[in-house]
N, C-alpha and C. Protein backbone atom coordinates (compact mmCIF):
# COMPACT_ATOMS: atom_id res chain seq x y z
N UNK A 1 -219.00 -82.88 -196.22
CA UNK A 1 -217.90 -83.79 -196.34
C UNK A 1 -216.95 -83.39 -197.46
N UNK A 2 -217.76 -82.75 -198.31
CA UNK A 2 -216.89 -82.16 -199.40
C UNK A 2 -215.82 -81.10 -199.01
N UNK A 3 -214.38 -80.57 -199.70
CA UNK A 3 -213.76 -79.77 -199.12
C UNK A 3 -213.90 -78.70 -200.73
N UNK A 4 -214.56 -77.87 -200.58
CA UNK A 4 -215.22 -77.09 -201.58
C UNK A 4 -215.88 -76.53 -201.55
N UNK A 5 -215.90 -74.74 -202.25
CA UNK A 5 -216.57 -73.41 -201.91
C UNK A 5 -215.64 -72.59 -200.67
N UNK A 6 -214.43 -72.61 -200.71
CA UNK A 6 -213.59 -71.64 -199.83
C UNK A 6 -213.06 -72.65 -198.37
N UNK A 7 -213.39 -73.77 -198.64
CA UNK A 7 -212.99 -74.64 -197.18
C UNK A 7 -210.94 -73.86 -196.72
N UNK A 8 -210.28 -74.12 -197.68
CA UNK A 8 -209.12 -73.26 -197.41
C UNK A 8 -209.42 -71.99 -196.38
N UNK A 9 -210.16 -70.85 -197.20
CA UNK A 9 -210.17 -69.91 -196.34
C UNK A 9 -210.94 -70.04 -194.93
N UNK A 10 -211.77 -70.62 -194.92
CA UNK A 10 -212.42 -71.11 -193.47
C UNK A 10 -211.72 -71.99 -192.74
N UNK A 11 -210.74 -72.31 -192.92
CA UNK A 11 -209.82 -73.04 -191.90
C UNK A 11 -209.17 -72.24 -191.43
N UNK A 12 -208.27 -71.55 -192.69
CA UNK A 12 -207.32 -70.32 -192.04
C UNK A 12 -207.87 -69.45 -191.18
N UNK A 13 -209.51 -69.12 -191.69
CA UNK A 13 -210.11 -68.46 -190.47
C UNK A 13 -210.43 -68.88 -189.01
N UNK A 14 -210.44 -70.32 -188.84
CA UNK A 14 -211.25 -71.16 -187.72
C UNK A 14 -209.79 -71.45 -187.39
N UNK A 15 -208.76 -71.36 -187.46
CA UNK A 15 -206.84 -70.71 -186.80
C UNK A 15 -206.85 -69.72 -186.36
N UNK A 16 -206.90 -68.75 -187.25
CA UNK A 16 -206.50 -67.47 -186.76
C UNK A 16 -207.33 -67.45 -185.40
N UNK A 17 -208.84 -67.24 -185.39
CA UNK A 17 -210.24 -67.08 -184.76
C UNK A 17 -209.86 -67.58 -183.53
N UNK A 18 -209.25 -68.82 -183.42
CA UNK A 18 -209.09 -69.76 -182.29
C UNK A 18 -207.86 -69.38 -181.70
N UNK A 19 -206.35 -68.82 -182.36
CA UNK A 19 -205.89 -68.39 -181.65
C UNK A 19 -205.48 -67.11 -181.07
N UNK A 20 -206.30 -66.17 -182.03
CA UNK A 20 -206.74 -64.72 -181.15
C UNK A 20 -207.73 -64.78 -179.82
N UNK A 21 -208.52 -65.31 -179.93
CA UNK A 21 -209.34 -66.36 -178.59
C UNK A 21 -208.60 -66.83 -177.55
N UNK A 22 -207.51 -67.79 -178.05
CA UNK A 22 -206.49 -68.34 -176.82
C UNK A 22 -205.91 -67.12 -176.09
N UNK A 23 -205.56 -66.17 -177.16
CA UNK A 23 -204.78 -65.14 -176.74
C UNK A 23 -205.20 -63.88 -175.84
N UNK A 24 -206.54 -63.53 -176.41
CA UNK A 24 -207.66 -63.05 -175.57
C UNK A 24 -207.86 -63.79 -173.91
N UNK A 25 -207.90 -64.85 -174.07
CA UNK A 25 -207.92 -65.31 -172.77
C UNK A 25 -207.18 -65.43 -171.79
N UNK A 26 -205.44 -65.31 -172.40
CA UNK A 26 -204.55 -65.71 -171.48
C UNK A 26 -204.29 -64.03 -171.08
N UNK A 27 -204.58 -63.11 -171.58
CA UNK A 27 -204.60 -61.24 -171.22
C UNK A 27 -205.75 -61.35 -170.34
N UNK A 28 -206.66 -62.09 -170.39
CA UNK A 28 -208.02 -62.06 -169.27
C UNK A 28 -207.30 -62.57 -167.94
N UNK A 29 -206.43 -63.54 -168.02
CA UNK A 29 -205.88 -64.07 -166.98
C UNK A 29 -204.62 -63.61 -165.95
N UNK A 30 -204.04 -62.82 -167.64
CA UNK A 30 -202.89 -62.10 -166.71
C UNK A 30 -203.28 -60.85 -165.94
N UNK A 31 -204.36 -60.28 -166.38
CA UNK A 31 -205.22 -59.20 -165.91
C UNK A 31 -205.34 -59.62 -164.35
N UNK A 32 -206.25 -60.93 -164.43
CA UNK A 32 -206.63 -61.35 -163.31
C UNK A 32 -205.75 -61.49 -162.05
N UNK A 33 -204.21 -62.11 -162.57
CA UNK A 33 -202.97 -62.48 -161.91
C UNK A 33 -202.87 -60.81 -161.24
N UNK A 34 -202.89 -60.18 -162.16
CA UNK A 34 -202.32 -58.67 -161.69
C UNK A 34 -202.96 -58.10 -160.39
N UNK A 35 -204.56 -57.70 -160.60
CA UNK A 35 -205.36 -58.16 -160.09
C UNK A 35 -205.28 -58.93 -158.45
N UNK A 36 -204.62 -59.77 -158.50
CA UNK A 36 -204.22 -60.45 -157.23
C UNK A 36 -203.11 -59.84 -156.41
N UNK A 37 -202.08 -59.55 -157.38
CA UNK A 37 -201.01 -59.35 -156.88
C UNK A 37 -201.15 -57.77 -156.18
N UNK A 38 -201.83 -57.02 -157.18
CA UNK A 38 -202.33 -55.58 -156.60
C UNK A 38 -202.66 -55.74 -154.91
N UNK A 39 -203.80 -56.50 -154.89
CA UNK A 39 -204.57 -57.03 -153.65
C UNK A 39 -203.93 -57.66 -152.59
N UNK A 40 -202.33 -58.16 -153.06
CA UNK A 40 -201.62 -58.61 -151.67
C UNK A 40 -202.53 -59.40 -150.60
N UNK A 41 -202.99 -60.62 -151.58
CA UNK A 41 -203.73 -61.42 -150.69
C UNK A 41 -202.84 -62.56 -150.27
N UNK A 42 -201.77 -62.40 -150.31
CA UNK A 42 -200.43 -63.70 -150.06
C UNK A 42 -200.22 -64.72 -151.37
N UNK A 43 -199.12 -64.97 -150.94
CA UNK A 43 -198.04 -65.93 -151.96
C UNK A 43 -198.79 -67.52 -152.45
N UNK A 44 -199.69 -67.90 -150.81
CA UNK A 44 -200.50 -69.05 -150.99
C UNK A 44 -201.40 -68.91 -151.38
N UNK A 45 -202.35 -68.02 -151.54
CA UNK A 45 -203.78 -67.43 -152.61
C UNK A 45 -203.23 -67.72 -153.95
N UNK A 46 -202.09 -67.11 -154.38
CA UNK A 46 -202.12 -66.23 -155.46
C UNK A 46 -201.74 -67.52 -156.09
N UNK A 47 -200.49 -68.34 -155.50
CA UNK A 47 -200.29 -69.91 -156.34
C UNK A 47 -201.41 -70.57 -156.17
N UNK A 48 -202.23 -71.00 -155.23
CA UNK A 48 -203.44 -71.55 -155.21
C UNK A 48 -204.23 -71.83 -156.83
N UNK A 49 -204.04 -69.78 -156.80
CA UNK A 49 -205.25 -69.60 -157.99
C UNK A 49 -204.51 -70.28 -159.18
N UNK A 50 -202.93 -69.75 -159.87
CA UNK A 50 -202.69 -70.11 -160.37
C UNK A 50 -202.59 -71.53 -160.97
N UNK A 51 -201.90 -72.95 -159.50
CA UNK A 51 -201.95 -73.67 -159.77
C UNK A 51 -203.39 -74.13 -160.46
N UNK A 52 -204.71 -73.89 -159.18
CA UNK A 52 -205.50 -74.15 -160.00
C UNK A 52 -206.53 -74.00 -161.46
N UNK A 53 -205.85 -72.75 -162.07
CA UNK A 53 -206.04 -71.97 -163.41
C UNK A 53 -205.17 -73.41 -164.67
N UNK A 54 -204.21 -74.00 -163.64
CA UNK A 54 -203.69 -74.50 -164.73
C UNK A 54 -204.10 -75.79 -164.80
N UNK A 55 -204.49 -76.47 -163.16
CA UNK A 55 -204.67 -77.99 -163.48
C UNK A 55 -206.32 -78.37 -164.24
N UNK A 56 -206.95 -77.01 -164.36
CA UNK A 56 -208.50 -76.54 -164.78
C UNK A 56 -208.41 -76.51 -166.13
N UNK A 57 -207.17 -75.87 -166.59
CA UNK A 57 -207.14 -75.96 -168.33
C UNK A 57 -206.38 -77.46 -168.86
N UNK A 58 -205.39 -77.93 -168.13
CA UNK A 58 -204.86 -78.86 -168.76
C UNK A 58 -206.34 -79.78 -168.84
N UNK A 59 -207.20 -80.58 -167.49
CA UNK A 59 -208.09 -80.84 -167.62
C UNK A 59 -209.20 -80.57 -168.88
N UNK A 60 -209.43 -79.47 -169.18
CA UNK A 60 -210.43 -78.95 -169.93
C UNK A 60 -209.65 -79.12 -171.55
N UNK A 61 -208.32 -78.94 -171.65
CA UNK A 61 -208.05 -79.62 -172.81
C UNK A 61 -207.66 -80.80 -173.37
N UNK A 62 -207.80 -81.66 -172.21
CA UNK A 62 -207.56 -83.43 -172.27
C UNK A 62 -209.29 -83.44 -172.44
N UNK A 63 -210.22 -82.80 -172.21
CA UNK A 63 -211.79 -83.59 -172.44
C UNK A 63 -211.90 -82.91 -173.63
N UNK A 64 -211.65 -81.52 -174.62
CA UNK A 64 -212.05 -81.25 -175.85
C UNK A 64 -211.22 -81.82 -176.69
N UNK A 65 -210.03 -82.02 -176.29
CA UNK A 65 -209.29 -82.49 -177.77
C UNK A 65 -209.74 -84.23 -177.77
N UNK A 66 -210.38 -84.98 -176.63
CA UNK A 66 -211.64 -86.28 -176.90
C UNK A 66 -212.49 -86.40 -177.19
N UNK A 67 -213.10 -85.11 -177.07
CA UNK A 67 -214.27 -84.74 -177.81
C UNK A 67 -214.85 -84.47 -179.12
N UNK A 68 -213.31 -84.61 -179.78
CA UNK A 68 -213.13 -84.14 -181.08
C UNK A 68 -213.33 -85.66 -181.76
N UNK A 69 -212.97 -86.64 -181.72
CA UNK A 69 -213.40 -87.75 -182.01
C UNK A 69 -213.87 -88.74 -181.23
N UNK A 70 -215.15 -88.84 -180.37
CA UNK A 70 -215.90 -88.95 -179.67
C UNK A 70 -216.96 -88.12 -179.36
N UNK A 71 -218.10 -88.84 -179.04
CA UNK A 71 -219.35 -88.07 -178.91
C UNK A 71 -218.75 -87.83 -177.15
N UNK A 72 -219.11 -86.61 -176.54
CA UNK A 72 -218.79 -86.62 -174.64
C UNK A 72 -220.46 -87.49 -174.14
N UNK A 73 -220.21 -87.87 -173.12
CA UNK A 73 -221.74 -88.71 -172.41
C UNK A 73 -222.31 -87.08 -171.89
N UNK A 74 -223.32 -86.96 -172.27
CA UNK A 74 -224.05 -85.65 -172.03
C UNK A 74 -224.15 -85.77 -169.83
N UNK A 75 -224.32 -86.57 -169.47
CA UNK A 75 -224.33 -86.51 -167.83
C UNK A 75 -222.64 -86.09 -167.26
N UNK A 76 -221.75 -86.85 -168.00
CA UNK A 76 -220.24 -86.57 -167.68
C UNK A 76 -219.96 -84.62 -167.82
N UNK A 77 -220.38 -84.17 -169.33
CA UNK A 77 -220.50 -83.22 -169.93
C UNK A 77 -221.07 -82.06 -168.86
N UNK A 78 -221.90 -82.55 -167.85
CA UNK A 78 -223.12 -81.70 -167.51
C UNK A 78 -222.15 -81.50 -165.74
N UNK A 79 -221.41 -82.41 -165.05
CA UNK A 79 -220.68 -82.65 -163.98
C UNK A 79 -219.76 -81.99 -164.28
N UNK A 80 -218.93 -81.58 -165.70
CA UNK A 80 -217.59 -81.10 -166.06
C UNK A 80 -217.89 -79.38 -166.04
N UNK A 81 -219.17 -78.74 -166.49
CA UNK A 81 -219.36 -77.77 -167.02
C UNK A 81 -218.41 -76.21 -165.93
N UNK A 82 -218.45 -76.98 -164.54
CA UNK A 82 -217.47 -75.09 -163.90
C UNK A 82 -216.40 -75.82 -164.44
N UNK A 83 -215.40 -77.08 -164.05
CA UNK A 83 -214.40 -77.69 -164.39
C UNK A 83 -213.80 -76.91 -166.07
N UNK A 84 -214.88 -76.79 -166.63
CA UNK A 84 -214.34 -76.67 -168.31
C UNK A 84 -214.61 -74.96 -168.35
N UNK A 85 -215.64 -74.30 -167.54
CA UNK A 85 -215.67 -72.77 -167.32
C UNK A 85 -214.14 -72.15 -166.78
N UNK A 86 -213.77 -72.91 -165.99
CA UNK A 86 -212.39 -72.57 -165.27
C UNK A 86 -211.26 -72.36 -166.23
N UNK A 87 -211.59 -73.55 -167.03
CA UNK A 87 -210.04 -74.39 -167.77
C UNK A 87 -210.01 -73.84 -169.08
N UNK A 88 -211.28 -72.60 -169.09
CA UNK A 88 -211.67 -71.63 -170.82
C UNK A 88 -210.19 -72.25 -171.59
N UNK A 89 -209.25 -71.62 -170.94
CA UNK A 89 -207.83 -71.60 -171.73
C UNK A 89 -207.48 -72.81 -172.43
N UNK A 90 -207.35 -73.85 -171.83
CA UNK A 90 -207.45 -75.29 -172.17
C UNK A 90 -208.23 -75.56 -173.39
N UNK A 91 -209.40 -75.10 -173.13
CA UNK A 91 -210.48 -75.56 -174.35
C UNK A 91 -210.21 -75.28 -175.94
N UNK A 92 -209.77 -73.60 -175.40
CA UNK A 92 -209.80 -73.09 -176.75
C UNK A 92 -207.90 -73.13 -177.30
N UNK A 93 -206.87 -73.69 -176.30
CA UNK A 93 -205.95 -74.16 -177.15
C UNK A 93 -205.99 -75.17 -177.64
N UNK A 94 -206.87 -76.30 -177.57
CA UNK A 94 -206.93 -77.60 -177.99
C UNK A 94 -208.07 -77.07 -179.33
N UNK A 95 -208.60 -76.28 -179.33
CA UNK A 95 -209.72 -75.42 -181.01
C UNK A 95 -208.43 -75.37 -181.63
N UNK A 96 -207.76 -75.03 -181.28
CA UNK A 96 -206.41 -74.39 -182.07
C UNK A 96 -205.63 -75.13 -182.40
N UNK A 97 -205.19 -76.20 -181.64
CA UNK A 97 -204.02 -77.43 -182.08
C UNK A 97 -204.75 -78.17 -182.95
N UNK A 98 -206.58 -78.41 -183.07
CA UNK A 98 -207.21 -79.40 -183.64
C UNK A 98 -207.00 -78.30 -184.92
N UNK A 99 -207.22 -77.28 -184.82
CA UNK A 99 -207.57 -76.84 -186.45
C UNK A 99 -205.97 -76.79 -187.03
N UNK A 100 -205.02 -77.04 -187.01
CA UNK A 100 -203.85 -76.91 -187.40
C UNK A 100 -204.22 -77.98 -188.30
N UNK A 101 -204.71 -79.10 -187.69
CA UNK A 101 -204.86 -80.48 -188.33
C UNK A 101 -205.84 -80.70 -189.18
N UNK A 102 -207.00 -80.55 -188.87
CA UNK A 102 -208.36 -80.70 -189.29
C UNK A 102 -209.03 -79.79 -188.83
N UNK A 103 -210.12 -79.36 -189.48
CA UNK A 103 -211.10 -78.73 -188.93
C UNK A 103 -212.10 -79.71 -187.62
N UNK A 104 -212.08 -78.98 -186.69
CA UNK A 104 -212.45 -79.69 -184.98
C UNK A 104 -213.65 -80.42 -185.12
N UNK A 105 -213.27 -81.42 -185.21
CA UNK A 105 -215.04 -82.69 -185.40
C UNK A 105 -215.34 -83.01 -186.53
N UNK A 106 -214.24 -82.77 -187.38
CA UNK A 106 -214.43 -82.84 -188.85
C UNK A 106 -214.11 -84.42 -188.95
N UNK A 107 -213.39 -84.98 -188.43
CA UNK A 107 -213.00 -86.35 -188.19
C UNK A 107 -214.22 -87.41 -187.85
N UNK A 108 -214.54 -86.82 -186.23
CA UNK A 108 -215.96 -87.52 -185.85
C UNK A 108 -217.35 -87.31 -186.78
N UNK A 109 -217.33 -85.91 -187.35
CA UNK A 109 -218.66 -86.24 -188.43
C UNK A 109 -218.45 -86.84 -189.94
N UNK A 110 -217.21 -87.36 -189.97
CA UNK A 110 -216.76 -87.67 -191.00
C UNK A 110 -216.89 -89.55 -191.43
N UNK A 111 -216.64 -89.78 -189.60
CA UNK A 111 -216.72 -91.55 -189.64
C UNK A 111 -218.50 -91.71 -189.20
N UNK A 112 -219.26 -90.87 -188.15
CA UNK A 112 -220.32 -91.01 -188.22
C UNK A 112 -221.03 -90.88 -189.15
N UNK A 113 -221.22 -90.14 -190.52
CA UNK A 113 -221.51 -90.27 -191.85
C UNK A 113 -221.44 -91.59 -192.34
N UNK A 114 -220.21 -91.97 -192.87
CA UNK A 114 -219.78 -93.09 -193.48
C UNK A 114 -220.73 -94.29 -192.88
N UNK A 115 -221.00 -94.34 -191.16
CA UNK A 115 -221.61 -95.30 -190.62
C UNK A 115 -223.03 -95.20 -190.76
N UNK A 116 -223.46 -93.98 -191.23
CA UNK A 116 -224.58 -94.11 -191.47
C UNK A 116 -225.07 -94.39 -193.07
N UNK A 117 -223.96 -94.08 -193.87
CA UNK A 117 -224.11 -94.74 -195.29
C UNK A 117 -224.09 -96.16 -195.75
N UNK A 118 -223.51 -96.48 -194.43
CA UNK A 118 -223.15 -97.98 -194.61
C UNK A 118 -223.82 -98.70 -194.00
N UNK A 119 -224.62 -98.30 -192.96
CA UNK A 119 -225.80 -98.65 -192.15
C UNK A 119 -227.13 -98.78 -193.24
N UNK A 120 -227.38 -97.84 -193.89
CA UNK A 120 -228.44 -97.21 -195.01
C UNK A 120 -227.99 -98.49 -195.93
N UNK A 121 -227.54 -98.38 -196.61
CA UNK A 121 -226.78 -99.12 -198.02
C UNK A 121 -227.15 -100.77 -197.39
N UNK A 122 -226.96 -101.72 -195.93
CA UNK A 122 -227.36 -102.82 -195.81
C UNK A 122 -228.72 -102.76 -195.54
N UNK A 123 -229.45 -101.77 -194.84
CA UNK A 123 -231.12 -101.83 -194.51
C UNK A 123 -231.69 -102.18 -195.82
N UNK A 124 -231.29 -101.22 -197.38
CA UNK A 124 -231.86 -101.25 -198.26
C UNK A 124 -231.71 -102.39 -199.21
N UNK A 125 -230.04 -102.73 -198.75
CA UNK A 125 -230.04 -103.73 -200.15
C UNK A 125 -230.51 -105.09 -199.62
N UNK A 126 -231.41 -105.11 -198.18
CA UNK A 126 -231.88 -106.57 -198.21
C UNK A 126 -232.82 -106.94 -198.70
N UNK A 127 -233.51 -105.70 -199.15
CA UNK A 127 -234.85 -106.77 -199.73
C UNK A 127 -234.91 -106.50 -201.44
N UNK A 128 -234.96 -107.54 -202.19
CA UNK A 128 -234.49 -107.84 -203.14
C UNK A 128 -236.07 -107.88 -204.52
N UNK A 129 -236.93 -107.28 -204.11
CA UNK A 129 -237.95 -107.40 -204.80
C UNK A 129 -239.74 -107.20 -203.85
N UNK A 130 -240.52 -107.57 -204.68
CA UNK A 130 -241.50 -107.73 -204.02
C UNK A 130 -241.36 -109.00 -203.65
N UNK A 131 -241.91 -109.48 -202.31
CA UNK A 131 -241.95 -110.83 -201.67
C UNK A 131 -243.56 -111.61 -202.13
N UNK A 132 -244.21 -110.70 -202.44
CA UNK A 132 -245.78 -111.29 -203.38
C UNK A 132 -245.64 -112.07 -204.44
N UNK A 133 -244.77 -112.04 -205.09
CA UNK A 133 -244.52 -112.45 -206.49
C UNK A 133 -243.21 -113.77 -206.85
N UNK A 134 -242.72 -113.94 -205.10
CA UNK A 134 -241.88 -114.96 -205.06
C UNK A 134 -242.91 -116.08 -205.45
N UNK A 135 -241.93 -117.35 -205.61
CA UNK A 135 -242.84 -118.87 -206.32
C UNK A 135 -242.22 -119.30 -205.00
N UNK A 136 -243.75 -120.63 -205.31
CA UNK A 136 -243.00 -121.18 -203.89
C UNK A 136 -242.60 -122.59 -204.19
């Protein structure tokens, strides 16, 4: 929770990291586009793929950038997994828009902490002594 011991440079790194990654991926894709177009499999394949390359990432980066403050329901998580394989691109531009801001989940482990300090802090401060030694 502390921001201390190089947190600066590990952000700038967990940016850069994330968007050489985005960038890596979208050359995987144009590869792929090429790829198609080489293959002259028609105009309706090739938008097909595309459209669906894109409605796969927008998807996949509307569930990580919720994920970032929210736990995902591990069964939802487990139904999404080709959905979010597809939408790679999606995922890892939303790594990238979150770290501009914060470091990604730094938010959600930040209020789940607190709830557990504050959870801790009432368990303990109810009991006020030994109960043997109360008068009656």
């Amino acid at each position: 929770m502390d921001h201390d011991g190089g947190y600066t440079a590990r952000r700038i790194g967990v940016c850069a990291g994330s968007l050489a990654a985005t960038v890596a991926a979208c050359l995987i894709l144009r590869v792929a586009y090429q790829g198609l177009r080489i293959a002259e499999i028609g105009g309706f394949v090739t938008m097909l793929m595309v459209v669906m390359f894109a409605v796969c990432s927008a998807l996949a980066f509307r569930h990580t950038w919720s994920g970032f403050t929210t736990r995902p329901d591990p069964d939802r998580q487990a139904s999404l997994r080709g959905l979010l394989a597809i939408g790679f691109v999606g995922s890892l531009a939303a790594y990238f828009f979150r770290s501009l801001v914060e470091a990604p989940g730094e938010k959600l482990h930040r209020t789940e902490y607190e709830t557990a300090r504050a959870q801790h802090a009432k368990r303990t401060s109810r009991r006020s002594g030994n109960p043997k030694k109360r008068r009656r």
